[in-house]
Structures are given as structure tokens and as C-alpha cells.
PDB file of N, CA and C in Angstrom:
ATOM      1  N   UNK A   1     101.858 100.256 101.393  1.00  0.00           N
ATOM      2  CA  UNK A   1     102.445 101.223 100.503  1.00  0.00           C
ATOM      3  C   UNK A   1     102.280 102.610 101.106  1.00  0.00           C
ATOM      4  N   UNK A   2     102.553 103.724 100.716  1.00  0.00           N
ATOM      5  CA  UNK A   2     103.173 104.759 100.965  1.00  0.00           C
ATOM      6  C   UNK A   2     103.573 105.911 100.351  1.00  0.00           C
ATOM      7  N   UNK A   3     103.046 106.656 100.521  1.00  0.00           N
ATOM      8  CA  UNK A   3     104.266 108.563  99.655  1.00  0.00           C
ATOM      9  C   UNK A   3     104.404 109.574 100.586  1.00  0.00           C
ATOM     10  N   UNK A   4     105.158 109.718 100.487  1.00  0.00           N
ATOM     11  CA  UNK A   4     105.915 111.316 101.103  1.00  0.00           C
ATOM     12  C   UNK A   4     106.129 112.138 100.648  1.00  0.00           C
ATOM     13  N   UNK A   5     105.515 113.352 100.819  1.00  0.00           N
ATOM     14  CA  UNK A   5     106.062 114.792 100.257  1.00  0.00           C
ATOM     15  C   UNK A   5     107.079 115.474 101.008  1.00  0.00           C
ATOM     16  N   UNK A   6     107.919 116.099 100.432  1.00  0.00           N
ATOM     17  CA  UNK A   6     108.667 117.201 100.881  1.00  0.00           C
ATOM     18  C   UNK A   6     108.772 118.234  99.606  1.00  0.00           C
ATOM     19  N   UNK A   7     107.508 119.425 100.248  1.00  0.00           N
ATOM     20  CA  UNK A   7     108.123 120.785  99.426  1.00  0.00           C
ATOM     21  C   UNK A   7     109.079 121.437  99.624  1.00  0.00           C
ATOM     22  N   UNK A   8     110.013 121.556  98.382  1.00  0.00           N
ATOM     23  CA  UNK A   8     111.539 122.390  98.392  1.00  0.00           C
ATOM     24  C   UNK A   8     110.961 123.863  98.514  1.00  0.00           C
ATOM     25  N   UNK A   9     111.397 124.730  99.428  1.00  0.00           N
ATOM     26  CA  UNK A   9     111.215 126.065  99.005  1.00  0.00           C
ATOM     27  C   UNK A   9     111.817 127.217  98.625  1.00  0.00           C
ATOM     28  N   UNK A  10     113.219 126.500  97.979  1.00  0.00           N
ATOM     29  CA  UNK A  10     114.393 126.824  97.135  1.00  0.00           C
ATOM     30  C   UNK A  10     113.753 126.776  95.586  1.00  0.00           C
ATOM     31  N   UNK A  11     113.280 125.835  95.760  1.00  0.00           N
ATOM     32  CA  UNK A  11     112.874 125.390  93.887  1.00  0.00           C
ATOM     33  C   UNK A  11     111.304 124.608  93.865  1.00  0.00           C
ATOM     34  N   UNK A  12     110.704 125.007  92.572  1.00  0.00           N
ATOM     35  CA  UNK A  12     108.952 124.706  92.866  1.00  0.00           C
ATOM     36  C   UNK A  12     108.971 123.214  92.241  1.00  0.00           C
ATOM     37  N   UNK A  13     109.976 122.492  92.881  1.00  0.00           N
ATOM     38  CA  UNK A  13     109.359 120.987  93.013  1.00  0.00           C
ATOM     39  C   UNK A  13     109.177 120.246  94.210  1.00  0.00           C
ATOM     40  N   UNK A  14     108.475 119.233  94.289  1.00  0.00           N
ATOM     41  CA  UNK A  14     108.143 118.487  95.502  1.00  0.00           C
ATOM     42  C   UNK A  14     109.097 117.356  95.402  1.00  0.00           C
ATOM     43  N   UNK A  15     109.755 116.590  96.727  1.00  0.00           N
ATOM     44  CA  UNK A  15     110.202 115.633  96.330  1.00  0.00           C
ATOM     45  C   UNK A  15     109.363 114.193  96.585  1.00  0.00           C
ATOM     46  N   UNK A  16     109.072 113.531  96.203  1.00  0.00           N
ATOM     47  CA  UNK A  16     108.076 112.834  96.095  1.00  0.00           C
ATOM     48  C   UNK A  16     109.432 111.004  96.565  1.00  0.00           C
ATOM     49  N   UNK A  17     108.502 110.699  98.154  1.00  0.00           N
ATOM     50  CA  UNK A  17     108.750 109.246  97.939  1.00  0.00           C
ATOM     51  C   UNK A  17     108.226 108.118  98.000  1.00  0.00           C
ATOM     52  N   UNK A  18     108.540 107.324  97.339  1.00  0.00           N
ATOM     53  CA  UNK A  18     107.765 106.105  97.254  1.00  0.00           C
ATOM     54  C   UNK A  18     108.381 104.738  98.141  1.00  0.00           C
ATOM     55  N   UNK A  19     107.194 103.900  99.153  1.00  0.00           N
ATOM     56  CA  UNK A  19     107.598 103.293  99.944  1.00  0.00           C
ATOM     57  C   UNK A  19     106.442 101.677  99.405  1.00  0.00           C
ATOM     58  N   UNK A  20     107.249 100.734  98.898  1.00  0.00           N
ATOM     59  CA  UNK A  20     106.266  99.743  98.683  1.00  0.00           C
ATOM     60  C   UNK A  20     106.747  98.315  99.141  1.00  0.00           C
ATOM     61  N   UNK A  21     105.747  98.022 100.127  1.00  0.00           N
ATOM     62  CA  UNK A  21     106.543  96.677 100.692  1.00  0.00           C
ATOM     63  C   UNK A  21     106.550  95.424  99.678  1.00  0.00           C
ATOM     64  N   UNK A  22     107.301  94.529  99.639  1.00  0.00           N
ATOM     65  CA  UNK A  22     107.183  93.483  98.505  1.00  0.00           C
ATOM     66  C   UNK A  22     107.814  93.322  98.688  1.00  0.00           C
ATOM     67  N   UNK A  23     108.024  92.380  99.471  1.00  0.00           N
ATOM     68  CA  UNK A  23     109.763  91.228 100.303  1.00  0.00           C
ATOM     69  C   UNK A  23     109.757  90.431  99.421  1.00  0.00           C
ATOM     70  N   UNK A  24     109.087  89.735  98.195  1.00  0.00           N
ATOM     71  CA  UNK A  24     108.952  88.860  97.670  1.00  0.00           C
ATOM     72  C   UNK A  24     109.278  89.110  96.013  1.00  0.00           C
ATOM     73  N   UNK A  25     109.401  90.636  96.108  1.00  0.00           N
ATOM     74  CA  UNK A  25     109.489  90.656  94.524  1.00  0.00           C
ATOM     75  C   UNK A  25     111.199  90.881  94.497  1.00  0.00           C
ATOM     76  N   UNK A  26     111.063  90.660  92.853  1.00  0.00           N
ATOM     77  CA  UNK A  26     112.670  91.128  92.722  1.00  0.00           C
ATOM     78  C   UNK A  26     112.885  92.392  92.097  1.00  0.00           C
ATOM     79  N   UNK A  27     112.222  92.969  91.665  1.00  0.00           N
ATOM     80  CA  UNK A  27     111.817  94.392  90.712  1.00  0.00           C
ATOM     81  C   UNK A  27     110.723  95.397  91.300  1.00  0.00           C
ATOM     82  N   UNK A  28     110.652  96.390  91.411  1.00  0.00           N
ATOM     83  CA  UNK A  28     109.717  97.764  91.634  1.00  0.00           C
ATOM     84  C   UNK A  28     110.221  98.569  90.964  1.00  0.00           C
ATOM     85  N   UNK A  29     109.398  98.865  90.221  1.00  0.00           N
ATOM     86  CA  UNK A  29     109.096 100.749  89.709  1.00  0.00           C
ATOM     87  C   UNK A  29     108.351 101.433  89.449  1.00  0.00           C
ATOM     88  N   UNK A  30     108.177 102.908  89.373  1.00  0.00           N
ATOM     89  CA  UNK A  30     107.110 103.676  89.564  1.00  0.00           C
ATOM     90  C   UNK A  30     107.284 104.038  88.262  1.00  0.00           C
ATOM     91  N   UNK A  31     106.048 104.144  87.577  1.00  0.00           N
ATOM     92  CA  UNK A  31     105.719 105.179  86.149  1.00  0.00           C
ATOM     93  C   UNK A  31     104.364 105.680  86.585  1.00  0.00           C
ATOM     94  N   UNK A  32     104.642 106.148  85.309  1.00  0.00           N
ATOM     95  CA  UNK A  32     103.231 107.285  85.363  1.00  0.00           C
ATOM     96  C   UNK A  32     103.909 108.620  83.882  1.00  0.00           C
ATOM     97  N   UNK A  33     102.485 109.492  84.599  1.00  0.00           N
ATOM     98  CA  UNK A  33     102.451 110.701  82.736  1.00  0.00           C
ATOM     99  C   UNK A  33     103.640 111.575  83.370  1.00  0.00           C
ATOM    100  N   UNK A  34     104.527 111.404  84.594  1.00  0.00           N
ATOM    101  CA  UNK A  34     105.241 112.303  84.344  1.00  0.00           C
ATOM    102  C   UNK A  34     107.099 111.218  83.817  1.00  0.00           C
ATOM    103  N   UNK A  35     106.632 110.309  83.836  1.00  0.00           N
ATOM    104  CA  UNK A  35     108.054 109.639  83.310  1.00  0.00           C
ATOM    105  C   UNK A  35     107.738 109.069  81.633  1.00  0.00           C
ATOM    106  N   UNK A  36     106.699 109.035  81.184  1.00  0.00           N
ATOM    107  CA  UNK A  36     106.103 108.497  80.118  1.00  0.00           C
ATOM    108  C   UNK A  36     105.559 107.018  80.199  1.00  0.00           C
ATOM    109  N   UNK A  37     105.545 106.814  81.533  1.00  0.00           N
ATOM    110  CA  UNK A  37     105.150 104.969  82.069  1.00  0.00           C
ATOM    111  C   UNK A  37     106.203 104.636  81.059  1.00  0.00           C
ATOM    112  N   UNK A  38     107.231 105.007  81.415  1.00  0.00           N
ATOM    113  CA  UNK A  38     108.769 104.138  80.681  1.00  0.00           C
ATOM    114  C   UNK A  38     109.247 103.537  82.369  1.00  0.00           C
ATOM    115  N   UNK A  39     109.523 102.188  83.036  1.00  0.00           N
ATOM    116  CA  UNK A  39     110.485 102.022  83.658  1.00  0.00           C
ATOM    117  C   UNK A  39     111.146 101.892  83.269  1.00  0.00           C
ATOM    118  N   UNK A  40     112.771 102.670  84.145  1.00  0.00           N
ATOM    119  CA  UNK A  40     114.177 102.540  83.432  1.00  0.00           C
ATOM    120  C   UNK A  40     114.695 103.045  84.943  1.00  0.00           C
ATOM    121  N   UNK A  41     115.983 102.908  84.941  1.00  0.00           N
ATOM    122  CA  UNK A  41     116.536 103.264  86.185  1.00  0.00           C
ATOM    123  C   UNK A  41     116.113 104.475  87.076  1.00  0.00           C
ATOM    124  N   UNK A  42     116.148 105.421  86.361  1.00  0.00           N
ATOM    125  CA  UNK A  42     115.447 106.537  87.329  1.00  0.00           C
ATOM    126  C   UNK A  42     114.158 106.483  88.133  1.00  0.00           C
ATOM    127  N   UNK A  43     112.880 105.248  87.765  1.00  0.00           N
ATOM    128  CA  UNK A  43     112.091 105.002  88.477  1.00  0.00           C
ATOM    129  C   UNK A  43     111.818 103.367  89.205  1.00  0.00           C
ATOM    130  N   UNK A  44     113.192 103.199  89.129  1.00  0.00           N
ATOM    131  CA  UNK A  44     113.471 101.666  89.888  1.00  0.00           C
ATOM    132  C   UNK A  44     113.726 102.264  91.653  1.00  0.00           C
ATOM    133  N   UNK A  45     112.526 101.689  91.827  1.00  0.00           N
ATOM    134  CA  UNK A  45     112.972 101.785  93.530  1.00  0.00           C
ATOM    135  C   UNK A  45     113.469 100.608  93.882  1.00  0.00           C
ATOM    136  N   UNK A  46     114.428 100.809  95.277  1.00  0.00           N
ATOM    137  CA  UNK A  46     115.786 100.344  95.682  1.00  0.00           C
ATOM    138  C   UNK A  46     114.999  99.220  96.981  1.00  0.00           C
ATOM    139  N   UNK A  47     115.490  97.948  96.619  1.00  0.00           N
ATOM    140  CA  UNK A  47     115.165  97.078  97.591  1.00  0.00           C
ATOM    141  C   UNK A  47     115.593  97.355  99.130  1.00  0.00           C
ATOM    142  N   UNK A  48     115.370  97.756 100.159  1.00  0.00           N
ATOM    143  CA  UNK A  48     115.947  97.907 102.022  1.00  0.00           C
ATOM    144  C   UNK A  48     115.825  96.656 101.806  1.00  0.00           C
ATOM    145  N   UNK A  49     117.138  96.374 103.037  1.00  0.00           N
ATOM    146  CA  UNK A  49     117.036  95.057 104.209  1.00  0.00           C
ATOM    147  C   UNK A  49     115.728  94.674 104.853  1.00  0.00           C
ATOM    148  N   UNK A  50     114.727  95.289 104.958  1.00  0.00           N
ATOM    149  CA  UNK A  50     113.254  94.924 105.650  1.00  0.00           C
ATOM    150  C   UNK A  50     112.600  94.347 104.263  1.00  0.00           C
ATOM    151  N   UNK A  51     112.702  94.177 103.234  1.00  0.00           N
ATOM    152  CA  UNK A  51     112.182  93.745 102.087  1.00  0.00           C
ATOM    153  C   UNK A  51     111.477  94.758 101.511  1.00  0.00           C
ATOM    154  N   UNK A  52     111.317  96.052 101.877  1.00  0.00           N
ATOM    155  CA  UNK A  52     110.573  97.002 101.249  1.00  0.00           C
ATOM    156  C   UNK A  52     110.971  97.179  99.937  1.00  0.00           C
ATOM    157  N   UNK A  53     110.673  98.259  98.950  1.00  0.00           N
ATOM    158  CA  UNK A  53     111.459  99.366  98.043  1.00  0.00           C
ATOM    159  C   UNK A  53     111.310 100.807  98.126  1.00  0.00           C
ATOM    160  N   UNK A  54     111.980 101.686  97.760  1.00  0.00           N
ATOM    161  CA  UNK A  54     111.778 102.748  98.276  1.00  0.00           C
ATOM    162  C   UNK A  54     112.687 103.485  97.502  1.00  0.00           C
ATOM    163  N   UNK A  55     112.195 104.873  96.697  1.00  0.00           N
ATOM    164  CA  UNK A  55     113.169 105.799  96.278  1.00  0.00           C
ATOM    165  C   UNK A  55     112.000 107.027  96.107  1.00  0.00           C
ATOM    166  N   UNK A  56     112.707 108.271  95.433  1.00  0.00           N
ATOM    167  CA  UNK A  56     112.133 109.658  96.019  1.00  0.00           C
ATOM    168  C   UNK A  56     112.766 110.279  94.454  1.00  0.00           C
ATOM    169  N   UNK A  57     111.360 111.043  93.899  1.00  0.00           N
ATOM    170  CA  UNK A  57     111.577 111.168  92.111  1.00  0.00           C
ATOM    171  C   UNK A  57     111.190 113.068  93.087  1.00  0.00           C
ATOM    172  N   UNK A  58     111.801 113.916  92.111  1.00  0.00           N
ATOM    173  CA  UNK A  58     111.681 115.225  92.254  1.00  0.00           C
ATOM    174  C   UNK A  58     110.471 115.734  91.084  1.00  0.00           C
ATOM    175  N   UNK A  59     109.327 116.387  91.225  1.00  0.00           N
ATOM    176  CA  UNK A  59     108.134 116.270  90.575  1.00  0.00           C
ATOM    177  C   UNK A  59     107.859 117.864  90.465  1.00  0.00           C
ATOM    178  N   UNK A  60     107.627 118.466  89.608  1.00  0.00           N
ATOM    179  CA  UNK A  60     106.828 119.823  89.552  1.00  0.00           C
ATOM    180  C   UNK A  60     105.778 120.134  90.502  1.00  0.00           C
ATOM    181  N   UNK A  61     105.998 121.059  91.471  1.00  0.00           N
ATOM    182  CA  UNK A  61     104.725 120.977  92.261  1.00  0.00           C
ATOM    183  C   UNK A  61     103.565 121.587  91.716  1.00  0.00           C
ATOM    184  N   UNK A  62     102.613 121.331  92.186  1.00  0.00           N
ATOM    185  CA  UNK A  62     101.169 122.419  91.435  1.00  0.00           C
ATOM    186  C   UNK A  62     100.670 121.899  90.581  1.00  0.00           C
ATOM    187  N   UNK A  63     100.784 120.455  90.335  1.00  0.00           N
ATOM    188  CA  UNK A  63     100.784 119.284  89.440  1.00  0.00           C
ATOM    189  C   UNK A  63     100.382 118.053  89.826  1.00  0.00           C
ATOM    190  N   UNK A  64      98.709 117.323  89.041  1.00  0.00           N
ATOM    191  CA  UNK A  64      98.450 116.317  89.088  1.00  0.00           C
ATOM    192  C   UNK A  64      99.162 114.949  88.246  1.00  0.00           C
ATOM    193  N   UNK A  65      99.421 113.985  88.574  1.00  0.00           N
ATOM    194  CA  UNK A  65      99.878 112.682  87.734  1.00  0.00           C
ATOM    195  C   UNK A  65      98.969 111.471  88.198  1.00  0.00           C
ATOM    196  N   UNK A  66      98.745 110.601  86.842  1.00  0.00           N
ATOM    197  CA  UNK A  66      98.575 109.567  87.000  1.00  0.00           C
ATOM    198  C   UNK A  66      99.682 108.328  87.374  1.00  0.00           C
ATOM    199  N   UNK A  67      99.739 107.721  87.895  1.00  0.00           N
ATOM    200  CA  UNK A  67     100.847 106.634  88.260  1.00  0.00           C
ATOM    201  C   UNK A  67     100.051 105.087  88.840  1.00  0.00           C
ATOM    202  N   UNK A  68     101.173 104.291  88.562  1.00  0.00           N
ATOM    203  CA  UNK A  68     101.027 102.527  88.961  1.00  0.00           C
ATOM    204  C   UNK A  68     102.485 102.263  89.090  1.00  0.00           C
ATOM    205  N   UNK A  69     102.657 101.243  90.026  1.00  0.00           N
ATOM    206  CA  UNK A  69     103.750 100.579  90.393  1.00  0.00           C
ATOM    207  C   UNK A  69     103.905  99.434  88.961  1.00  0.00           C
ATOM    208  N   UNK A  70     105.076  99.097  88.899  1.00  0.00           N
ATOM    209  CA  UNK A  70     105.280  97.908  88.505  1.00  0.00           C
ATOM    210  C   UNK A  70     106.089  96.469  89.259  1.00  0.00           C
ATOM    211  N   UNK A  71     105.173  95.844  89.611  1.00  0.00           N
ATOM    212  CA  UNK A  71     105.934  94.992  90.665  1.00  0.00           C
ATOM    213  C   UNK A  71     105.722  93.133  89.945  1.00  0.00           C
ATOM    214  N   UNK A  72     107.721  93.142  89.581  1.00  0.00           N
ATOM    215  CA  UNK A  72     107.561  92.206  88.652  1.00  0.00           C
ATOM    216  C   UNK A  72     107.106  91.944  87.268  1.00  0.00           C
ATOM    217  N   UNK A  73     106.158  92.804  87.353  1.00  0.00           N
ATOM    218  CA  UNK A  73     105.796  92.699  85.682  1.00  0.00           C
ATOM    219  C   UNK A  73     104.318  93.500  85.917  1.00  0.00           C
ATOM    220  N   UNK A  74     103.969  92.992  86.796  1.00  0.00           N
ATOM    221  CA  UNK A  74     102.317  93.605  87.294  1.00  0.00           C
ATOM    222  C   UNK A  74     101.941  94.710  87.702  1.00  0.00           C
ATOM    223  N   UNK A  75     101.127  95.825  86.915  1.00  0.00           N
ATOM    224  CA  UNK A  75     100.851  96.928  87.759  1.00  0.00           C
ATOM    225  C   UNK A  75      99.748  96.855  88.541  1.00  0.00           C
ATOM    226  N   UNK A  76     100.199  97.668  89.763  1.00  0.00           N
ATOM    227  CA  UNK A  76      99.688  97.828  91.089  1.00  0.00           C
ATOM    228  C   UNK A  76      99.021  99.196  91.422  1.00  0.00           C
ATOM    229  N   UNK A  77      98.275  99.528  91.785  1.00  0.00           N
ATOM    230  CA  UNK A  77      97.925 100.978  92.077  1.00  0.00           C
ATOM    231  C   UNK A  77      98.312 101.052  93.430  1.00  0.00           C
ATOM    232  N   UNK A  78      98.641 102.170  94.110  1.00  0.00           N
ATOM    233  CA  UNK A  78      98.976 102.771  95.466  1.00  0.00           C
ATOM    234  C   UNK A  78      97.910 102.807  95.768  1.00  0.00           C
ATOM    235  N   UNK A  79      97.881 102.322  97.378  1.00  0.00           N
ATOM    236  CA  UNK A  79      96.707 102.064  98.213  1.00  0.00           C
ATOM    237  C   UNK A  79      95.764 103.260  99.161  1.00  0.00           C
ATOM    238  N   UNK A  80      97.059 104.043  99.233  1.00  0.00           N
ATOM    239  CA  UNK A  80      97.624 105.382  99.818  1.00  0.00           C
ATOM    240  C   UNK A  80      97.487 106.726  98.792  1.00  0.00           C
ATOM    241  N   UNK A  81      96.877 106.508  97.419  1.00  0.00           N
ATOM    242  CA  UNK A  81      96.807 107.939  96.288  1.00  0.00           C
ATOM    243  C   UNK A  81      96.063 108.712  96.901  1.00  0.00           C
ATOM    244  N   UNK A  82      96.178 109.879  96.203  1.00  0.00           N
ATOM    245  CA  UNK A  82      95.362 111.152  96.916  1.00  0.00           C
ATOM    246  C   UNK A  82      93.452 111.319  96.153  1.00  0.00           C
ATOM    247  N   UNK A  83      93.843 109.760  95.091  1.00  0.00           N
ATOM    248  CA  UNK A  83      92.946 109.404  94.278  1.00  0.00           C
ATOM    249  C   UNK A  83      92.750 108.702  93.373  1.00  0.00           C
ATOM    250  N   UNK A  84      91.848 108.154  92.352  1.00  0.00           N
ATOM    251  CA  UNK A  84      91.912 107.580  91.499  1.00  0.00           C
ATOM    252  C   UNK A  84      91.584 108.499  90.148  1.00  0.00           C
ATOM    253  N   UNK A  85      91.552 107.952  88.801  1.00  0.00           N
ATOM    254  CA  UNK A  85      91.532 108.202  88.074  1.00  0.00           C
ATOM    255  C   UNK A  85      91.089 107.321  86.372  1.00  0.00           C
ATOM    256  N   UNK A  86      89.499 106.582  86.430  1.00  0.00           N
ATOM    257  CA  UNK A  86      89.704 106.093  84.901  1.00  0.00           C
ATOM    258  C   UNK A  86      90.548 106.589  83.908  1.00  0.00           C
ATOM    259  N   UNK A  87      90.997 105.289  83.350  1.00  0.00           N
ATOM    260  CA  UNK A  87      91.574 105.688  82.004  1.00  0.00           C
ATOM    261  C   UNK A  87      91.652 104.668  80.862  1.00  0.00           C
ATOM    262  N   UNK A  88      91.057 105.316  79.892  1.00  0.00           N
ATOM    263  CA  UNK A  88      90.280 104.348  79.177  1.00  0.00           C
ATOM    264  C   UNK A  88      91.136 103.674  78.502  1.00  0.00           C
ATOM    265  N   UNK A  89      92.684 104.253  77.944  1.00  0.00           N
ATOM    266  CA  UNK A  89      93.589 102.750  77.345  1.00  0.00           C
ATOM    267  C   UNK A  89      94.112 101.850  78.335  1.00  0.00           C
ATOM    268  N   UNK A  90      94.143 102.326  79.396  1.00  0.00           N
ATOM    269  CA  UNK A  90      94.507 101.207  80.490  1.00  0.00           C
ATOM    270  C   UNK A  90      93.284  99.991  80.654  1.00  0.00           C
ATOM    271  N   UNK A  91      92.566 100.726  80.789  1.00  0.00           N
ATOM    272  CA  UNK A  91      90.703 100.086  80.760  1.00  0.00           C
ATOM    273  C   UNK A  91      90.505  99.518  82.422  1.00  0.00           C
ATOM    274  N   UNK A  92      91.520 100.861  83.025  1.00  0.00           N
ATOM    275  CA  UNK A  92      90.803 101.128  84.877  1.00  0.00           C
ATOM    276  C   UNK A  92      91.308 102.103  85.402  1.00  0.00           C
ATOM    277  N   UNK A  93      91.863 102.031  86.567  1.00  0.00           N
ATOM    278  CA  UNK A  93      91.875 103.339  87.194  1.00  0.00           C
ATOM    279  C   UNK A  93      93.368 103.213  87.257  1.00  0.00           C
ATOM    280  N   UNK A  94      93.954 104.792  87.564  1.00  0.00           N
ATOM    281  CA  UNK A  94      95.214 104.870  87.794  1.00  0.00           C
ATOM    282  C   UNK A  94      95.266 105.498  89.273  1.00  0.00           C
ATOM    283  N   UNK A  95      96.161 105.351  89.957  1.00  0.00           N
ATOM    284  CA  UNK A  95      96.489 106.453  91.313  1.00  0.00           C
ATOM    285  C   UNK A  95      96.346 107.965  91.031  1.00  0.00           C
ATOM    286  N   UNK A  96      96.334 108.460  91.372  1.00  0.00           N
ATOM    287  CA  UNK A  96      96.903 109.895  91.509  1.00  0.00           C
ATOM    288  C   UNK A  96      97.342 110.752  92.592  1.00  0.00           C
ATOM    289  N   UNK A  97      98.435 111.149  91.770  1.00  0.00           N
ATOM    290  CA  UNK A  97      98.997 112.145  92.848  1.00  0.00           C
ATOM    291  C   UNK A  97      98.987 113.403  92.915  1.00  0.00           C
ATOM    292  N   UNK A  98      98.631 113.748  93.971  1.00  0.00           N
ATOM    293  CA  UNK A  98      98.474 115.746  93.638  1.00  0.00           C
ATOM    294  C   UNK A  98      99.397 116.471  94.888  1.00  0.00           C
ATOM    295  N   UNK A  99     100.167 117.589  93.543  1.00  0.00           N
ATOM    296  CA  UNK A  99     101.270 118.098  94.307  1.00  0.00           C
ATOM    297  C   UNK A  99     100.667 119.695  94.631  1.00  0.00           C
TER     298      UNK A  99
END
């Protein structure tokens, strides 16, 4: 797994991408506190020909989030966060990302 930043320095967001291999699944998406952990199309990353997924959400920079993949049904934490984060209704840790 994987993220990429690119700071815009037109506008104070980061574009944020997400790279998660899973040749095997049929579904990926990213939630977290800045989508409301709703998956819905805007955080469905896009299956590549190499079996990866991969798409790029535009994020407020100057800004921490909690986030987990959903792969298939199962959340996953990024292996690659800039950190973790308990959280007690989840009842473990979340990724985090800091912009």
C-alpha cells in the first residue's frame, strides 16, 4: 500500500493518492472523518490492469484524518500512515494522515 501527496499552491488543498494492491478483491475504498466513513463513489478506488486500486481525493491541507480501507467488506489500515490512532468506537487503531 501507498499515499502520495501533491501540494496545490494555487489552492490550500493537498491532493492525496491512494495506491492499494489487492489483485484479488473486487471492491476498494477509502473512508475516514473526512468523508464521514461513508463509501460511495467518490472514495471507490479504480481497479489498474496490474491488479492494484488507486484514486487521488483532494483534502484540506494543515489537516489531520483518521482513515481505513475497505477491501471487500473488511477494513484494513494503511501500512504506509504517517500514524496510528486509537479509537474507542472502532475498538483499535485507525491510520492517519497528516497534511
Amino acid at each position: 500500500m501507498a499515499i502520495s501527496k501533491q501540494y496545490l499552491k494555487t489552492r490550500p488543498v493537498c491532493k492525496v493518492t491512494f495506491t492499494v494492491p489487492a489483485e484479488e478483491a473486487a471492491k476498494v475504498a477509502v473512508v475516514g472523518d473526512f468523508n464521514n466513513w461513508k463509501a460511495n463513489k467518490a472514495s471507490s478506488l479504480k481497479k489498474l490492469k496490474n491488479g492494484s486500486f488507486k484514486g487521488t481525493l483532494e483534502l484540506p491541507k494543515e489537516s489531520s484524518y483518521e482513515f481505513k480501507y475497505i477491501i471487500d467488506g473488511n477494513y484494513v489500515n494503511e501500512t504506509e500512515a504517517d500514524g496510528y490512532k486509537w479509537n474507542d468506537y472502532a475498538g483499535g487503531e485507525n491510520a492517519l494522515l497528516e497534511l
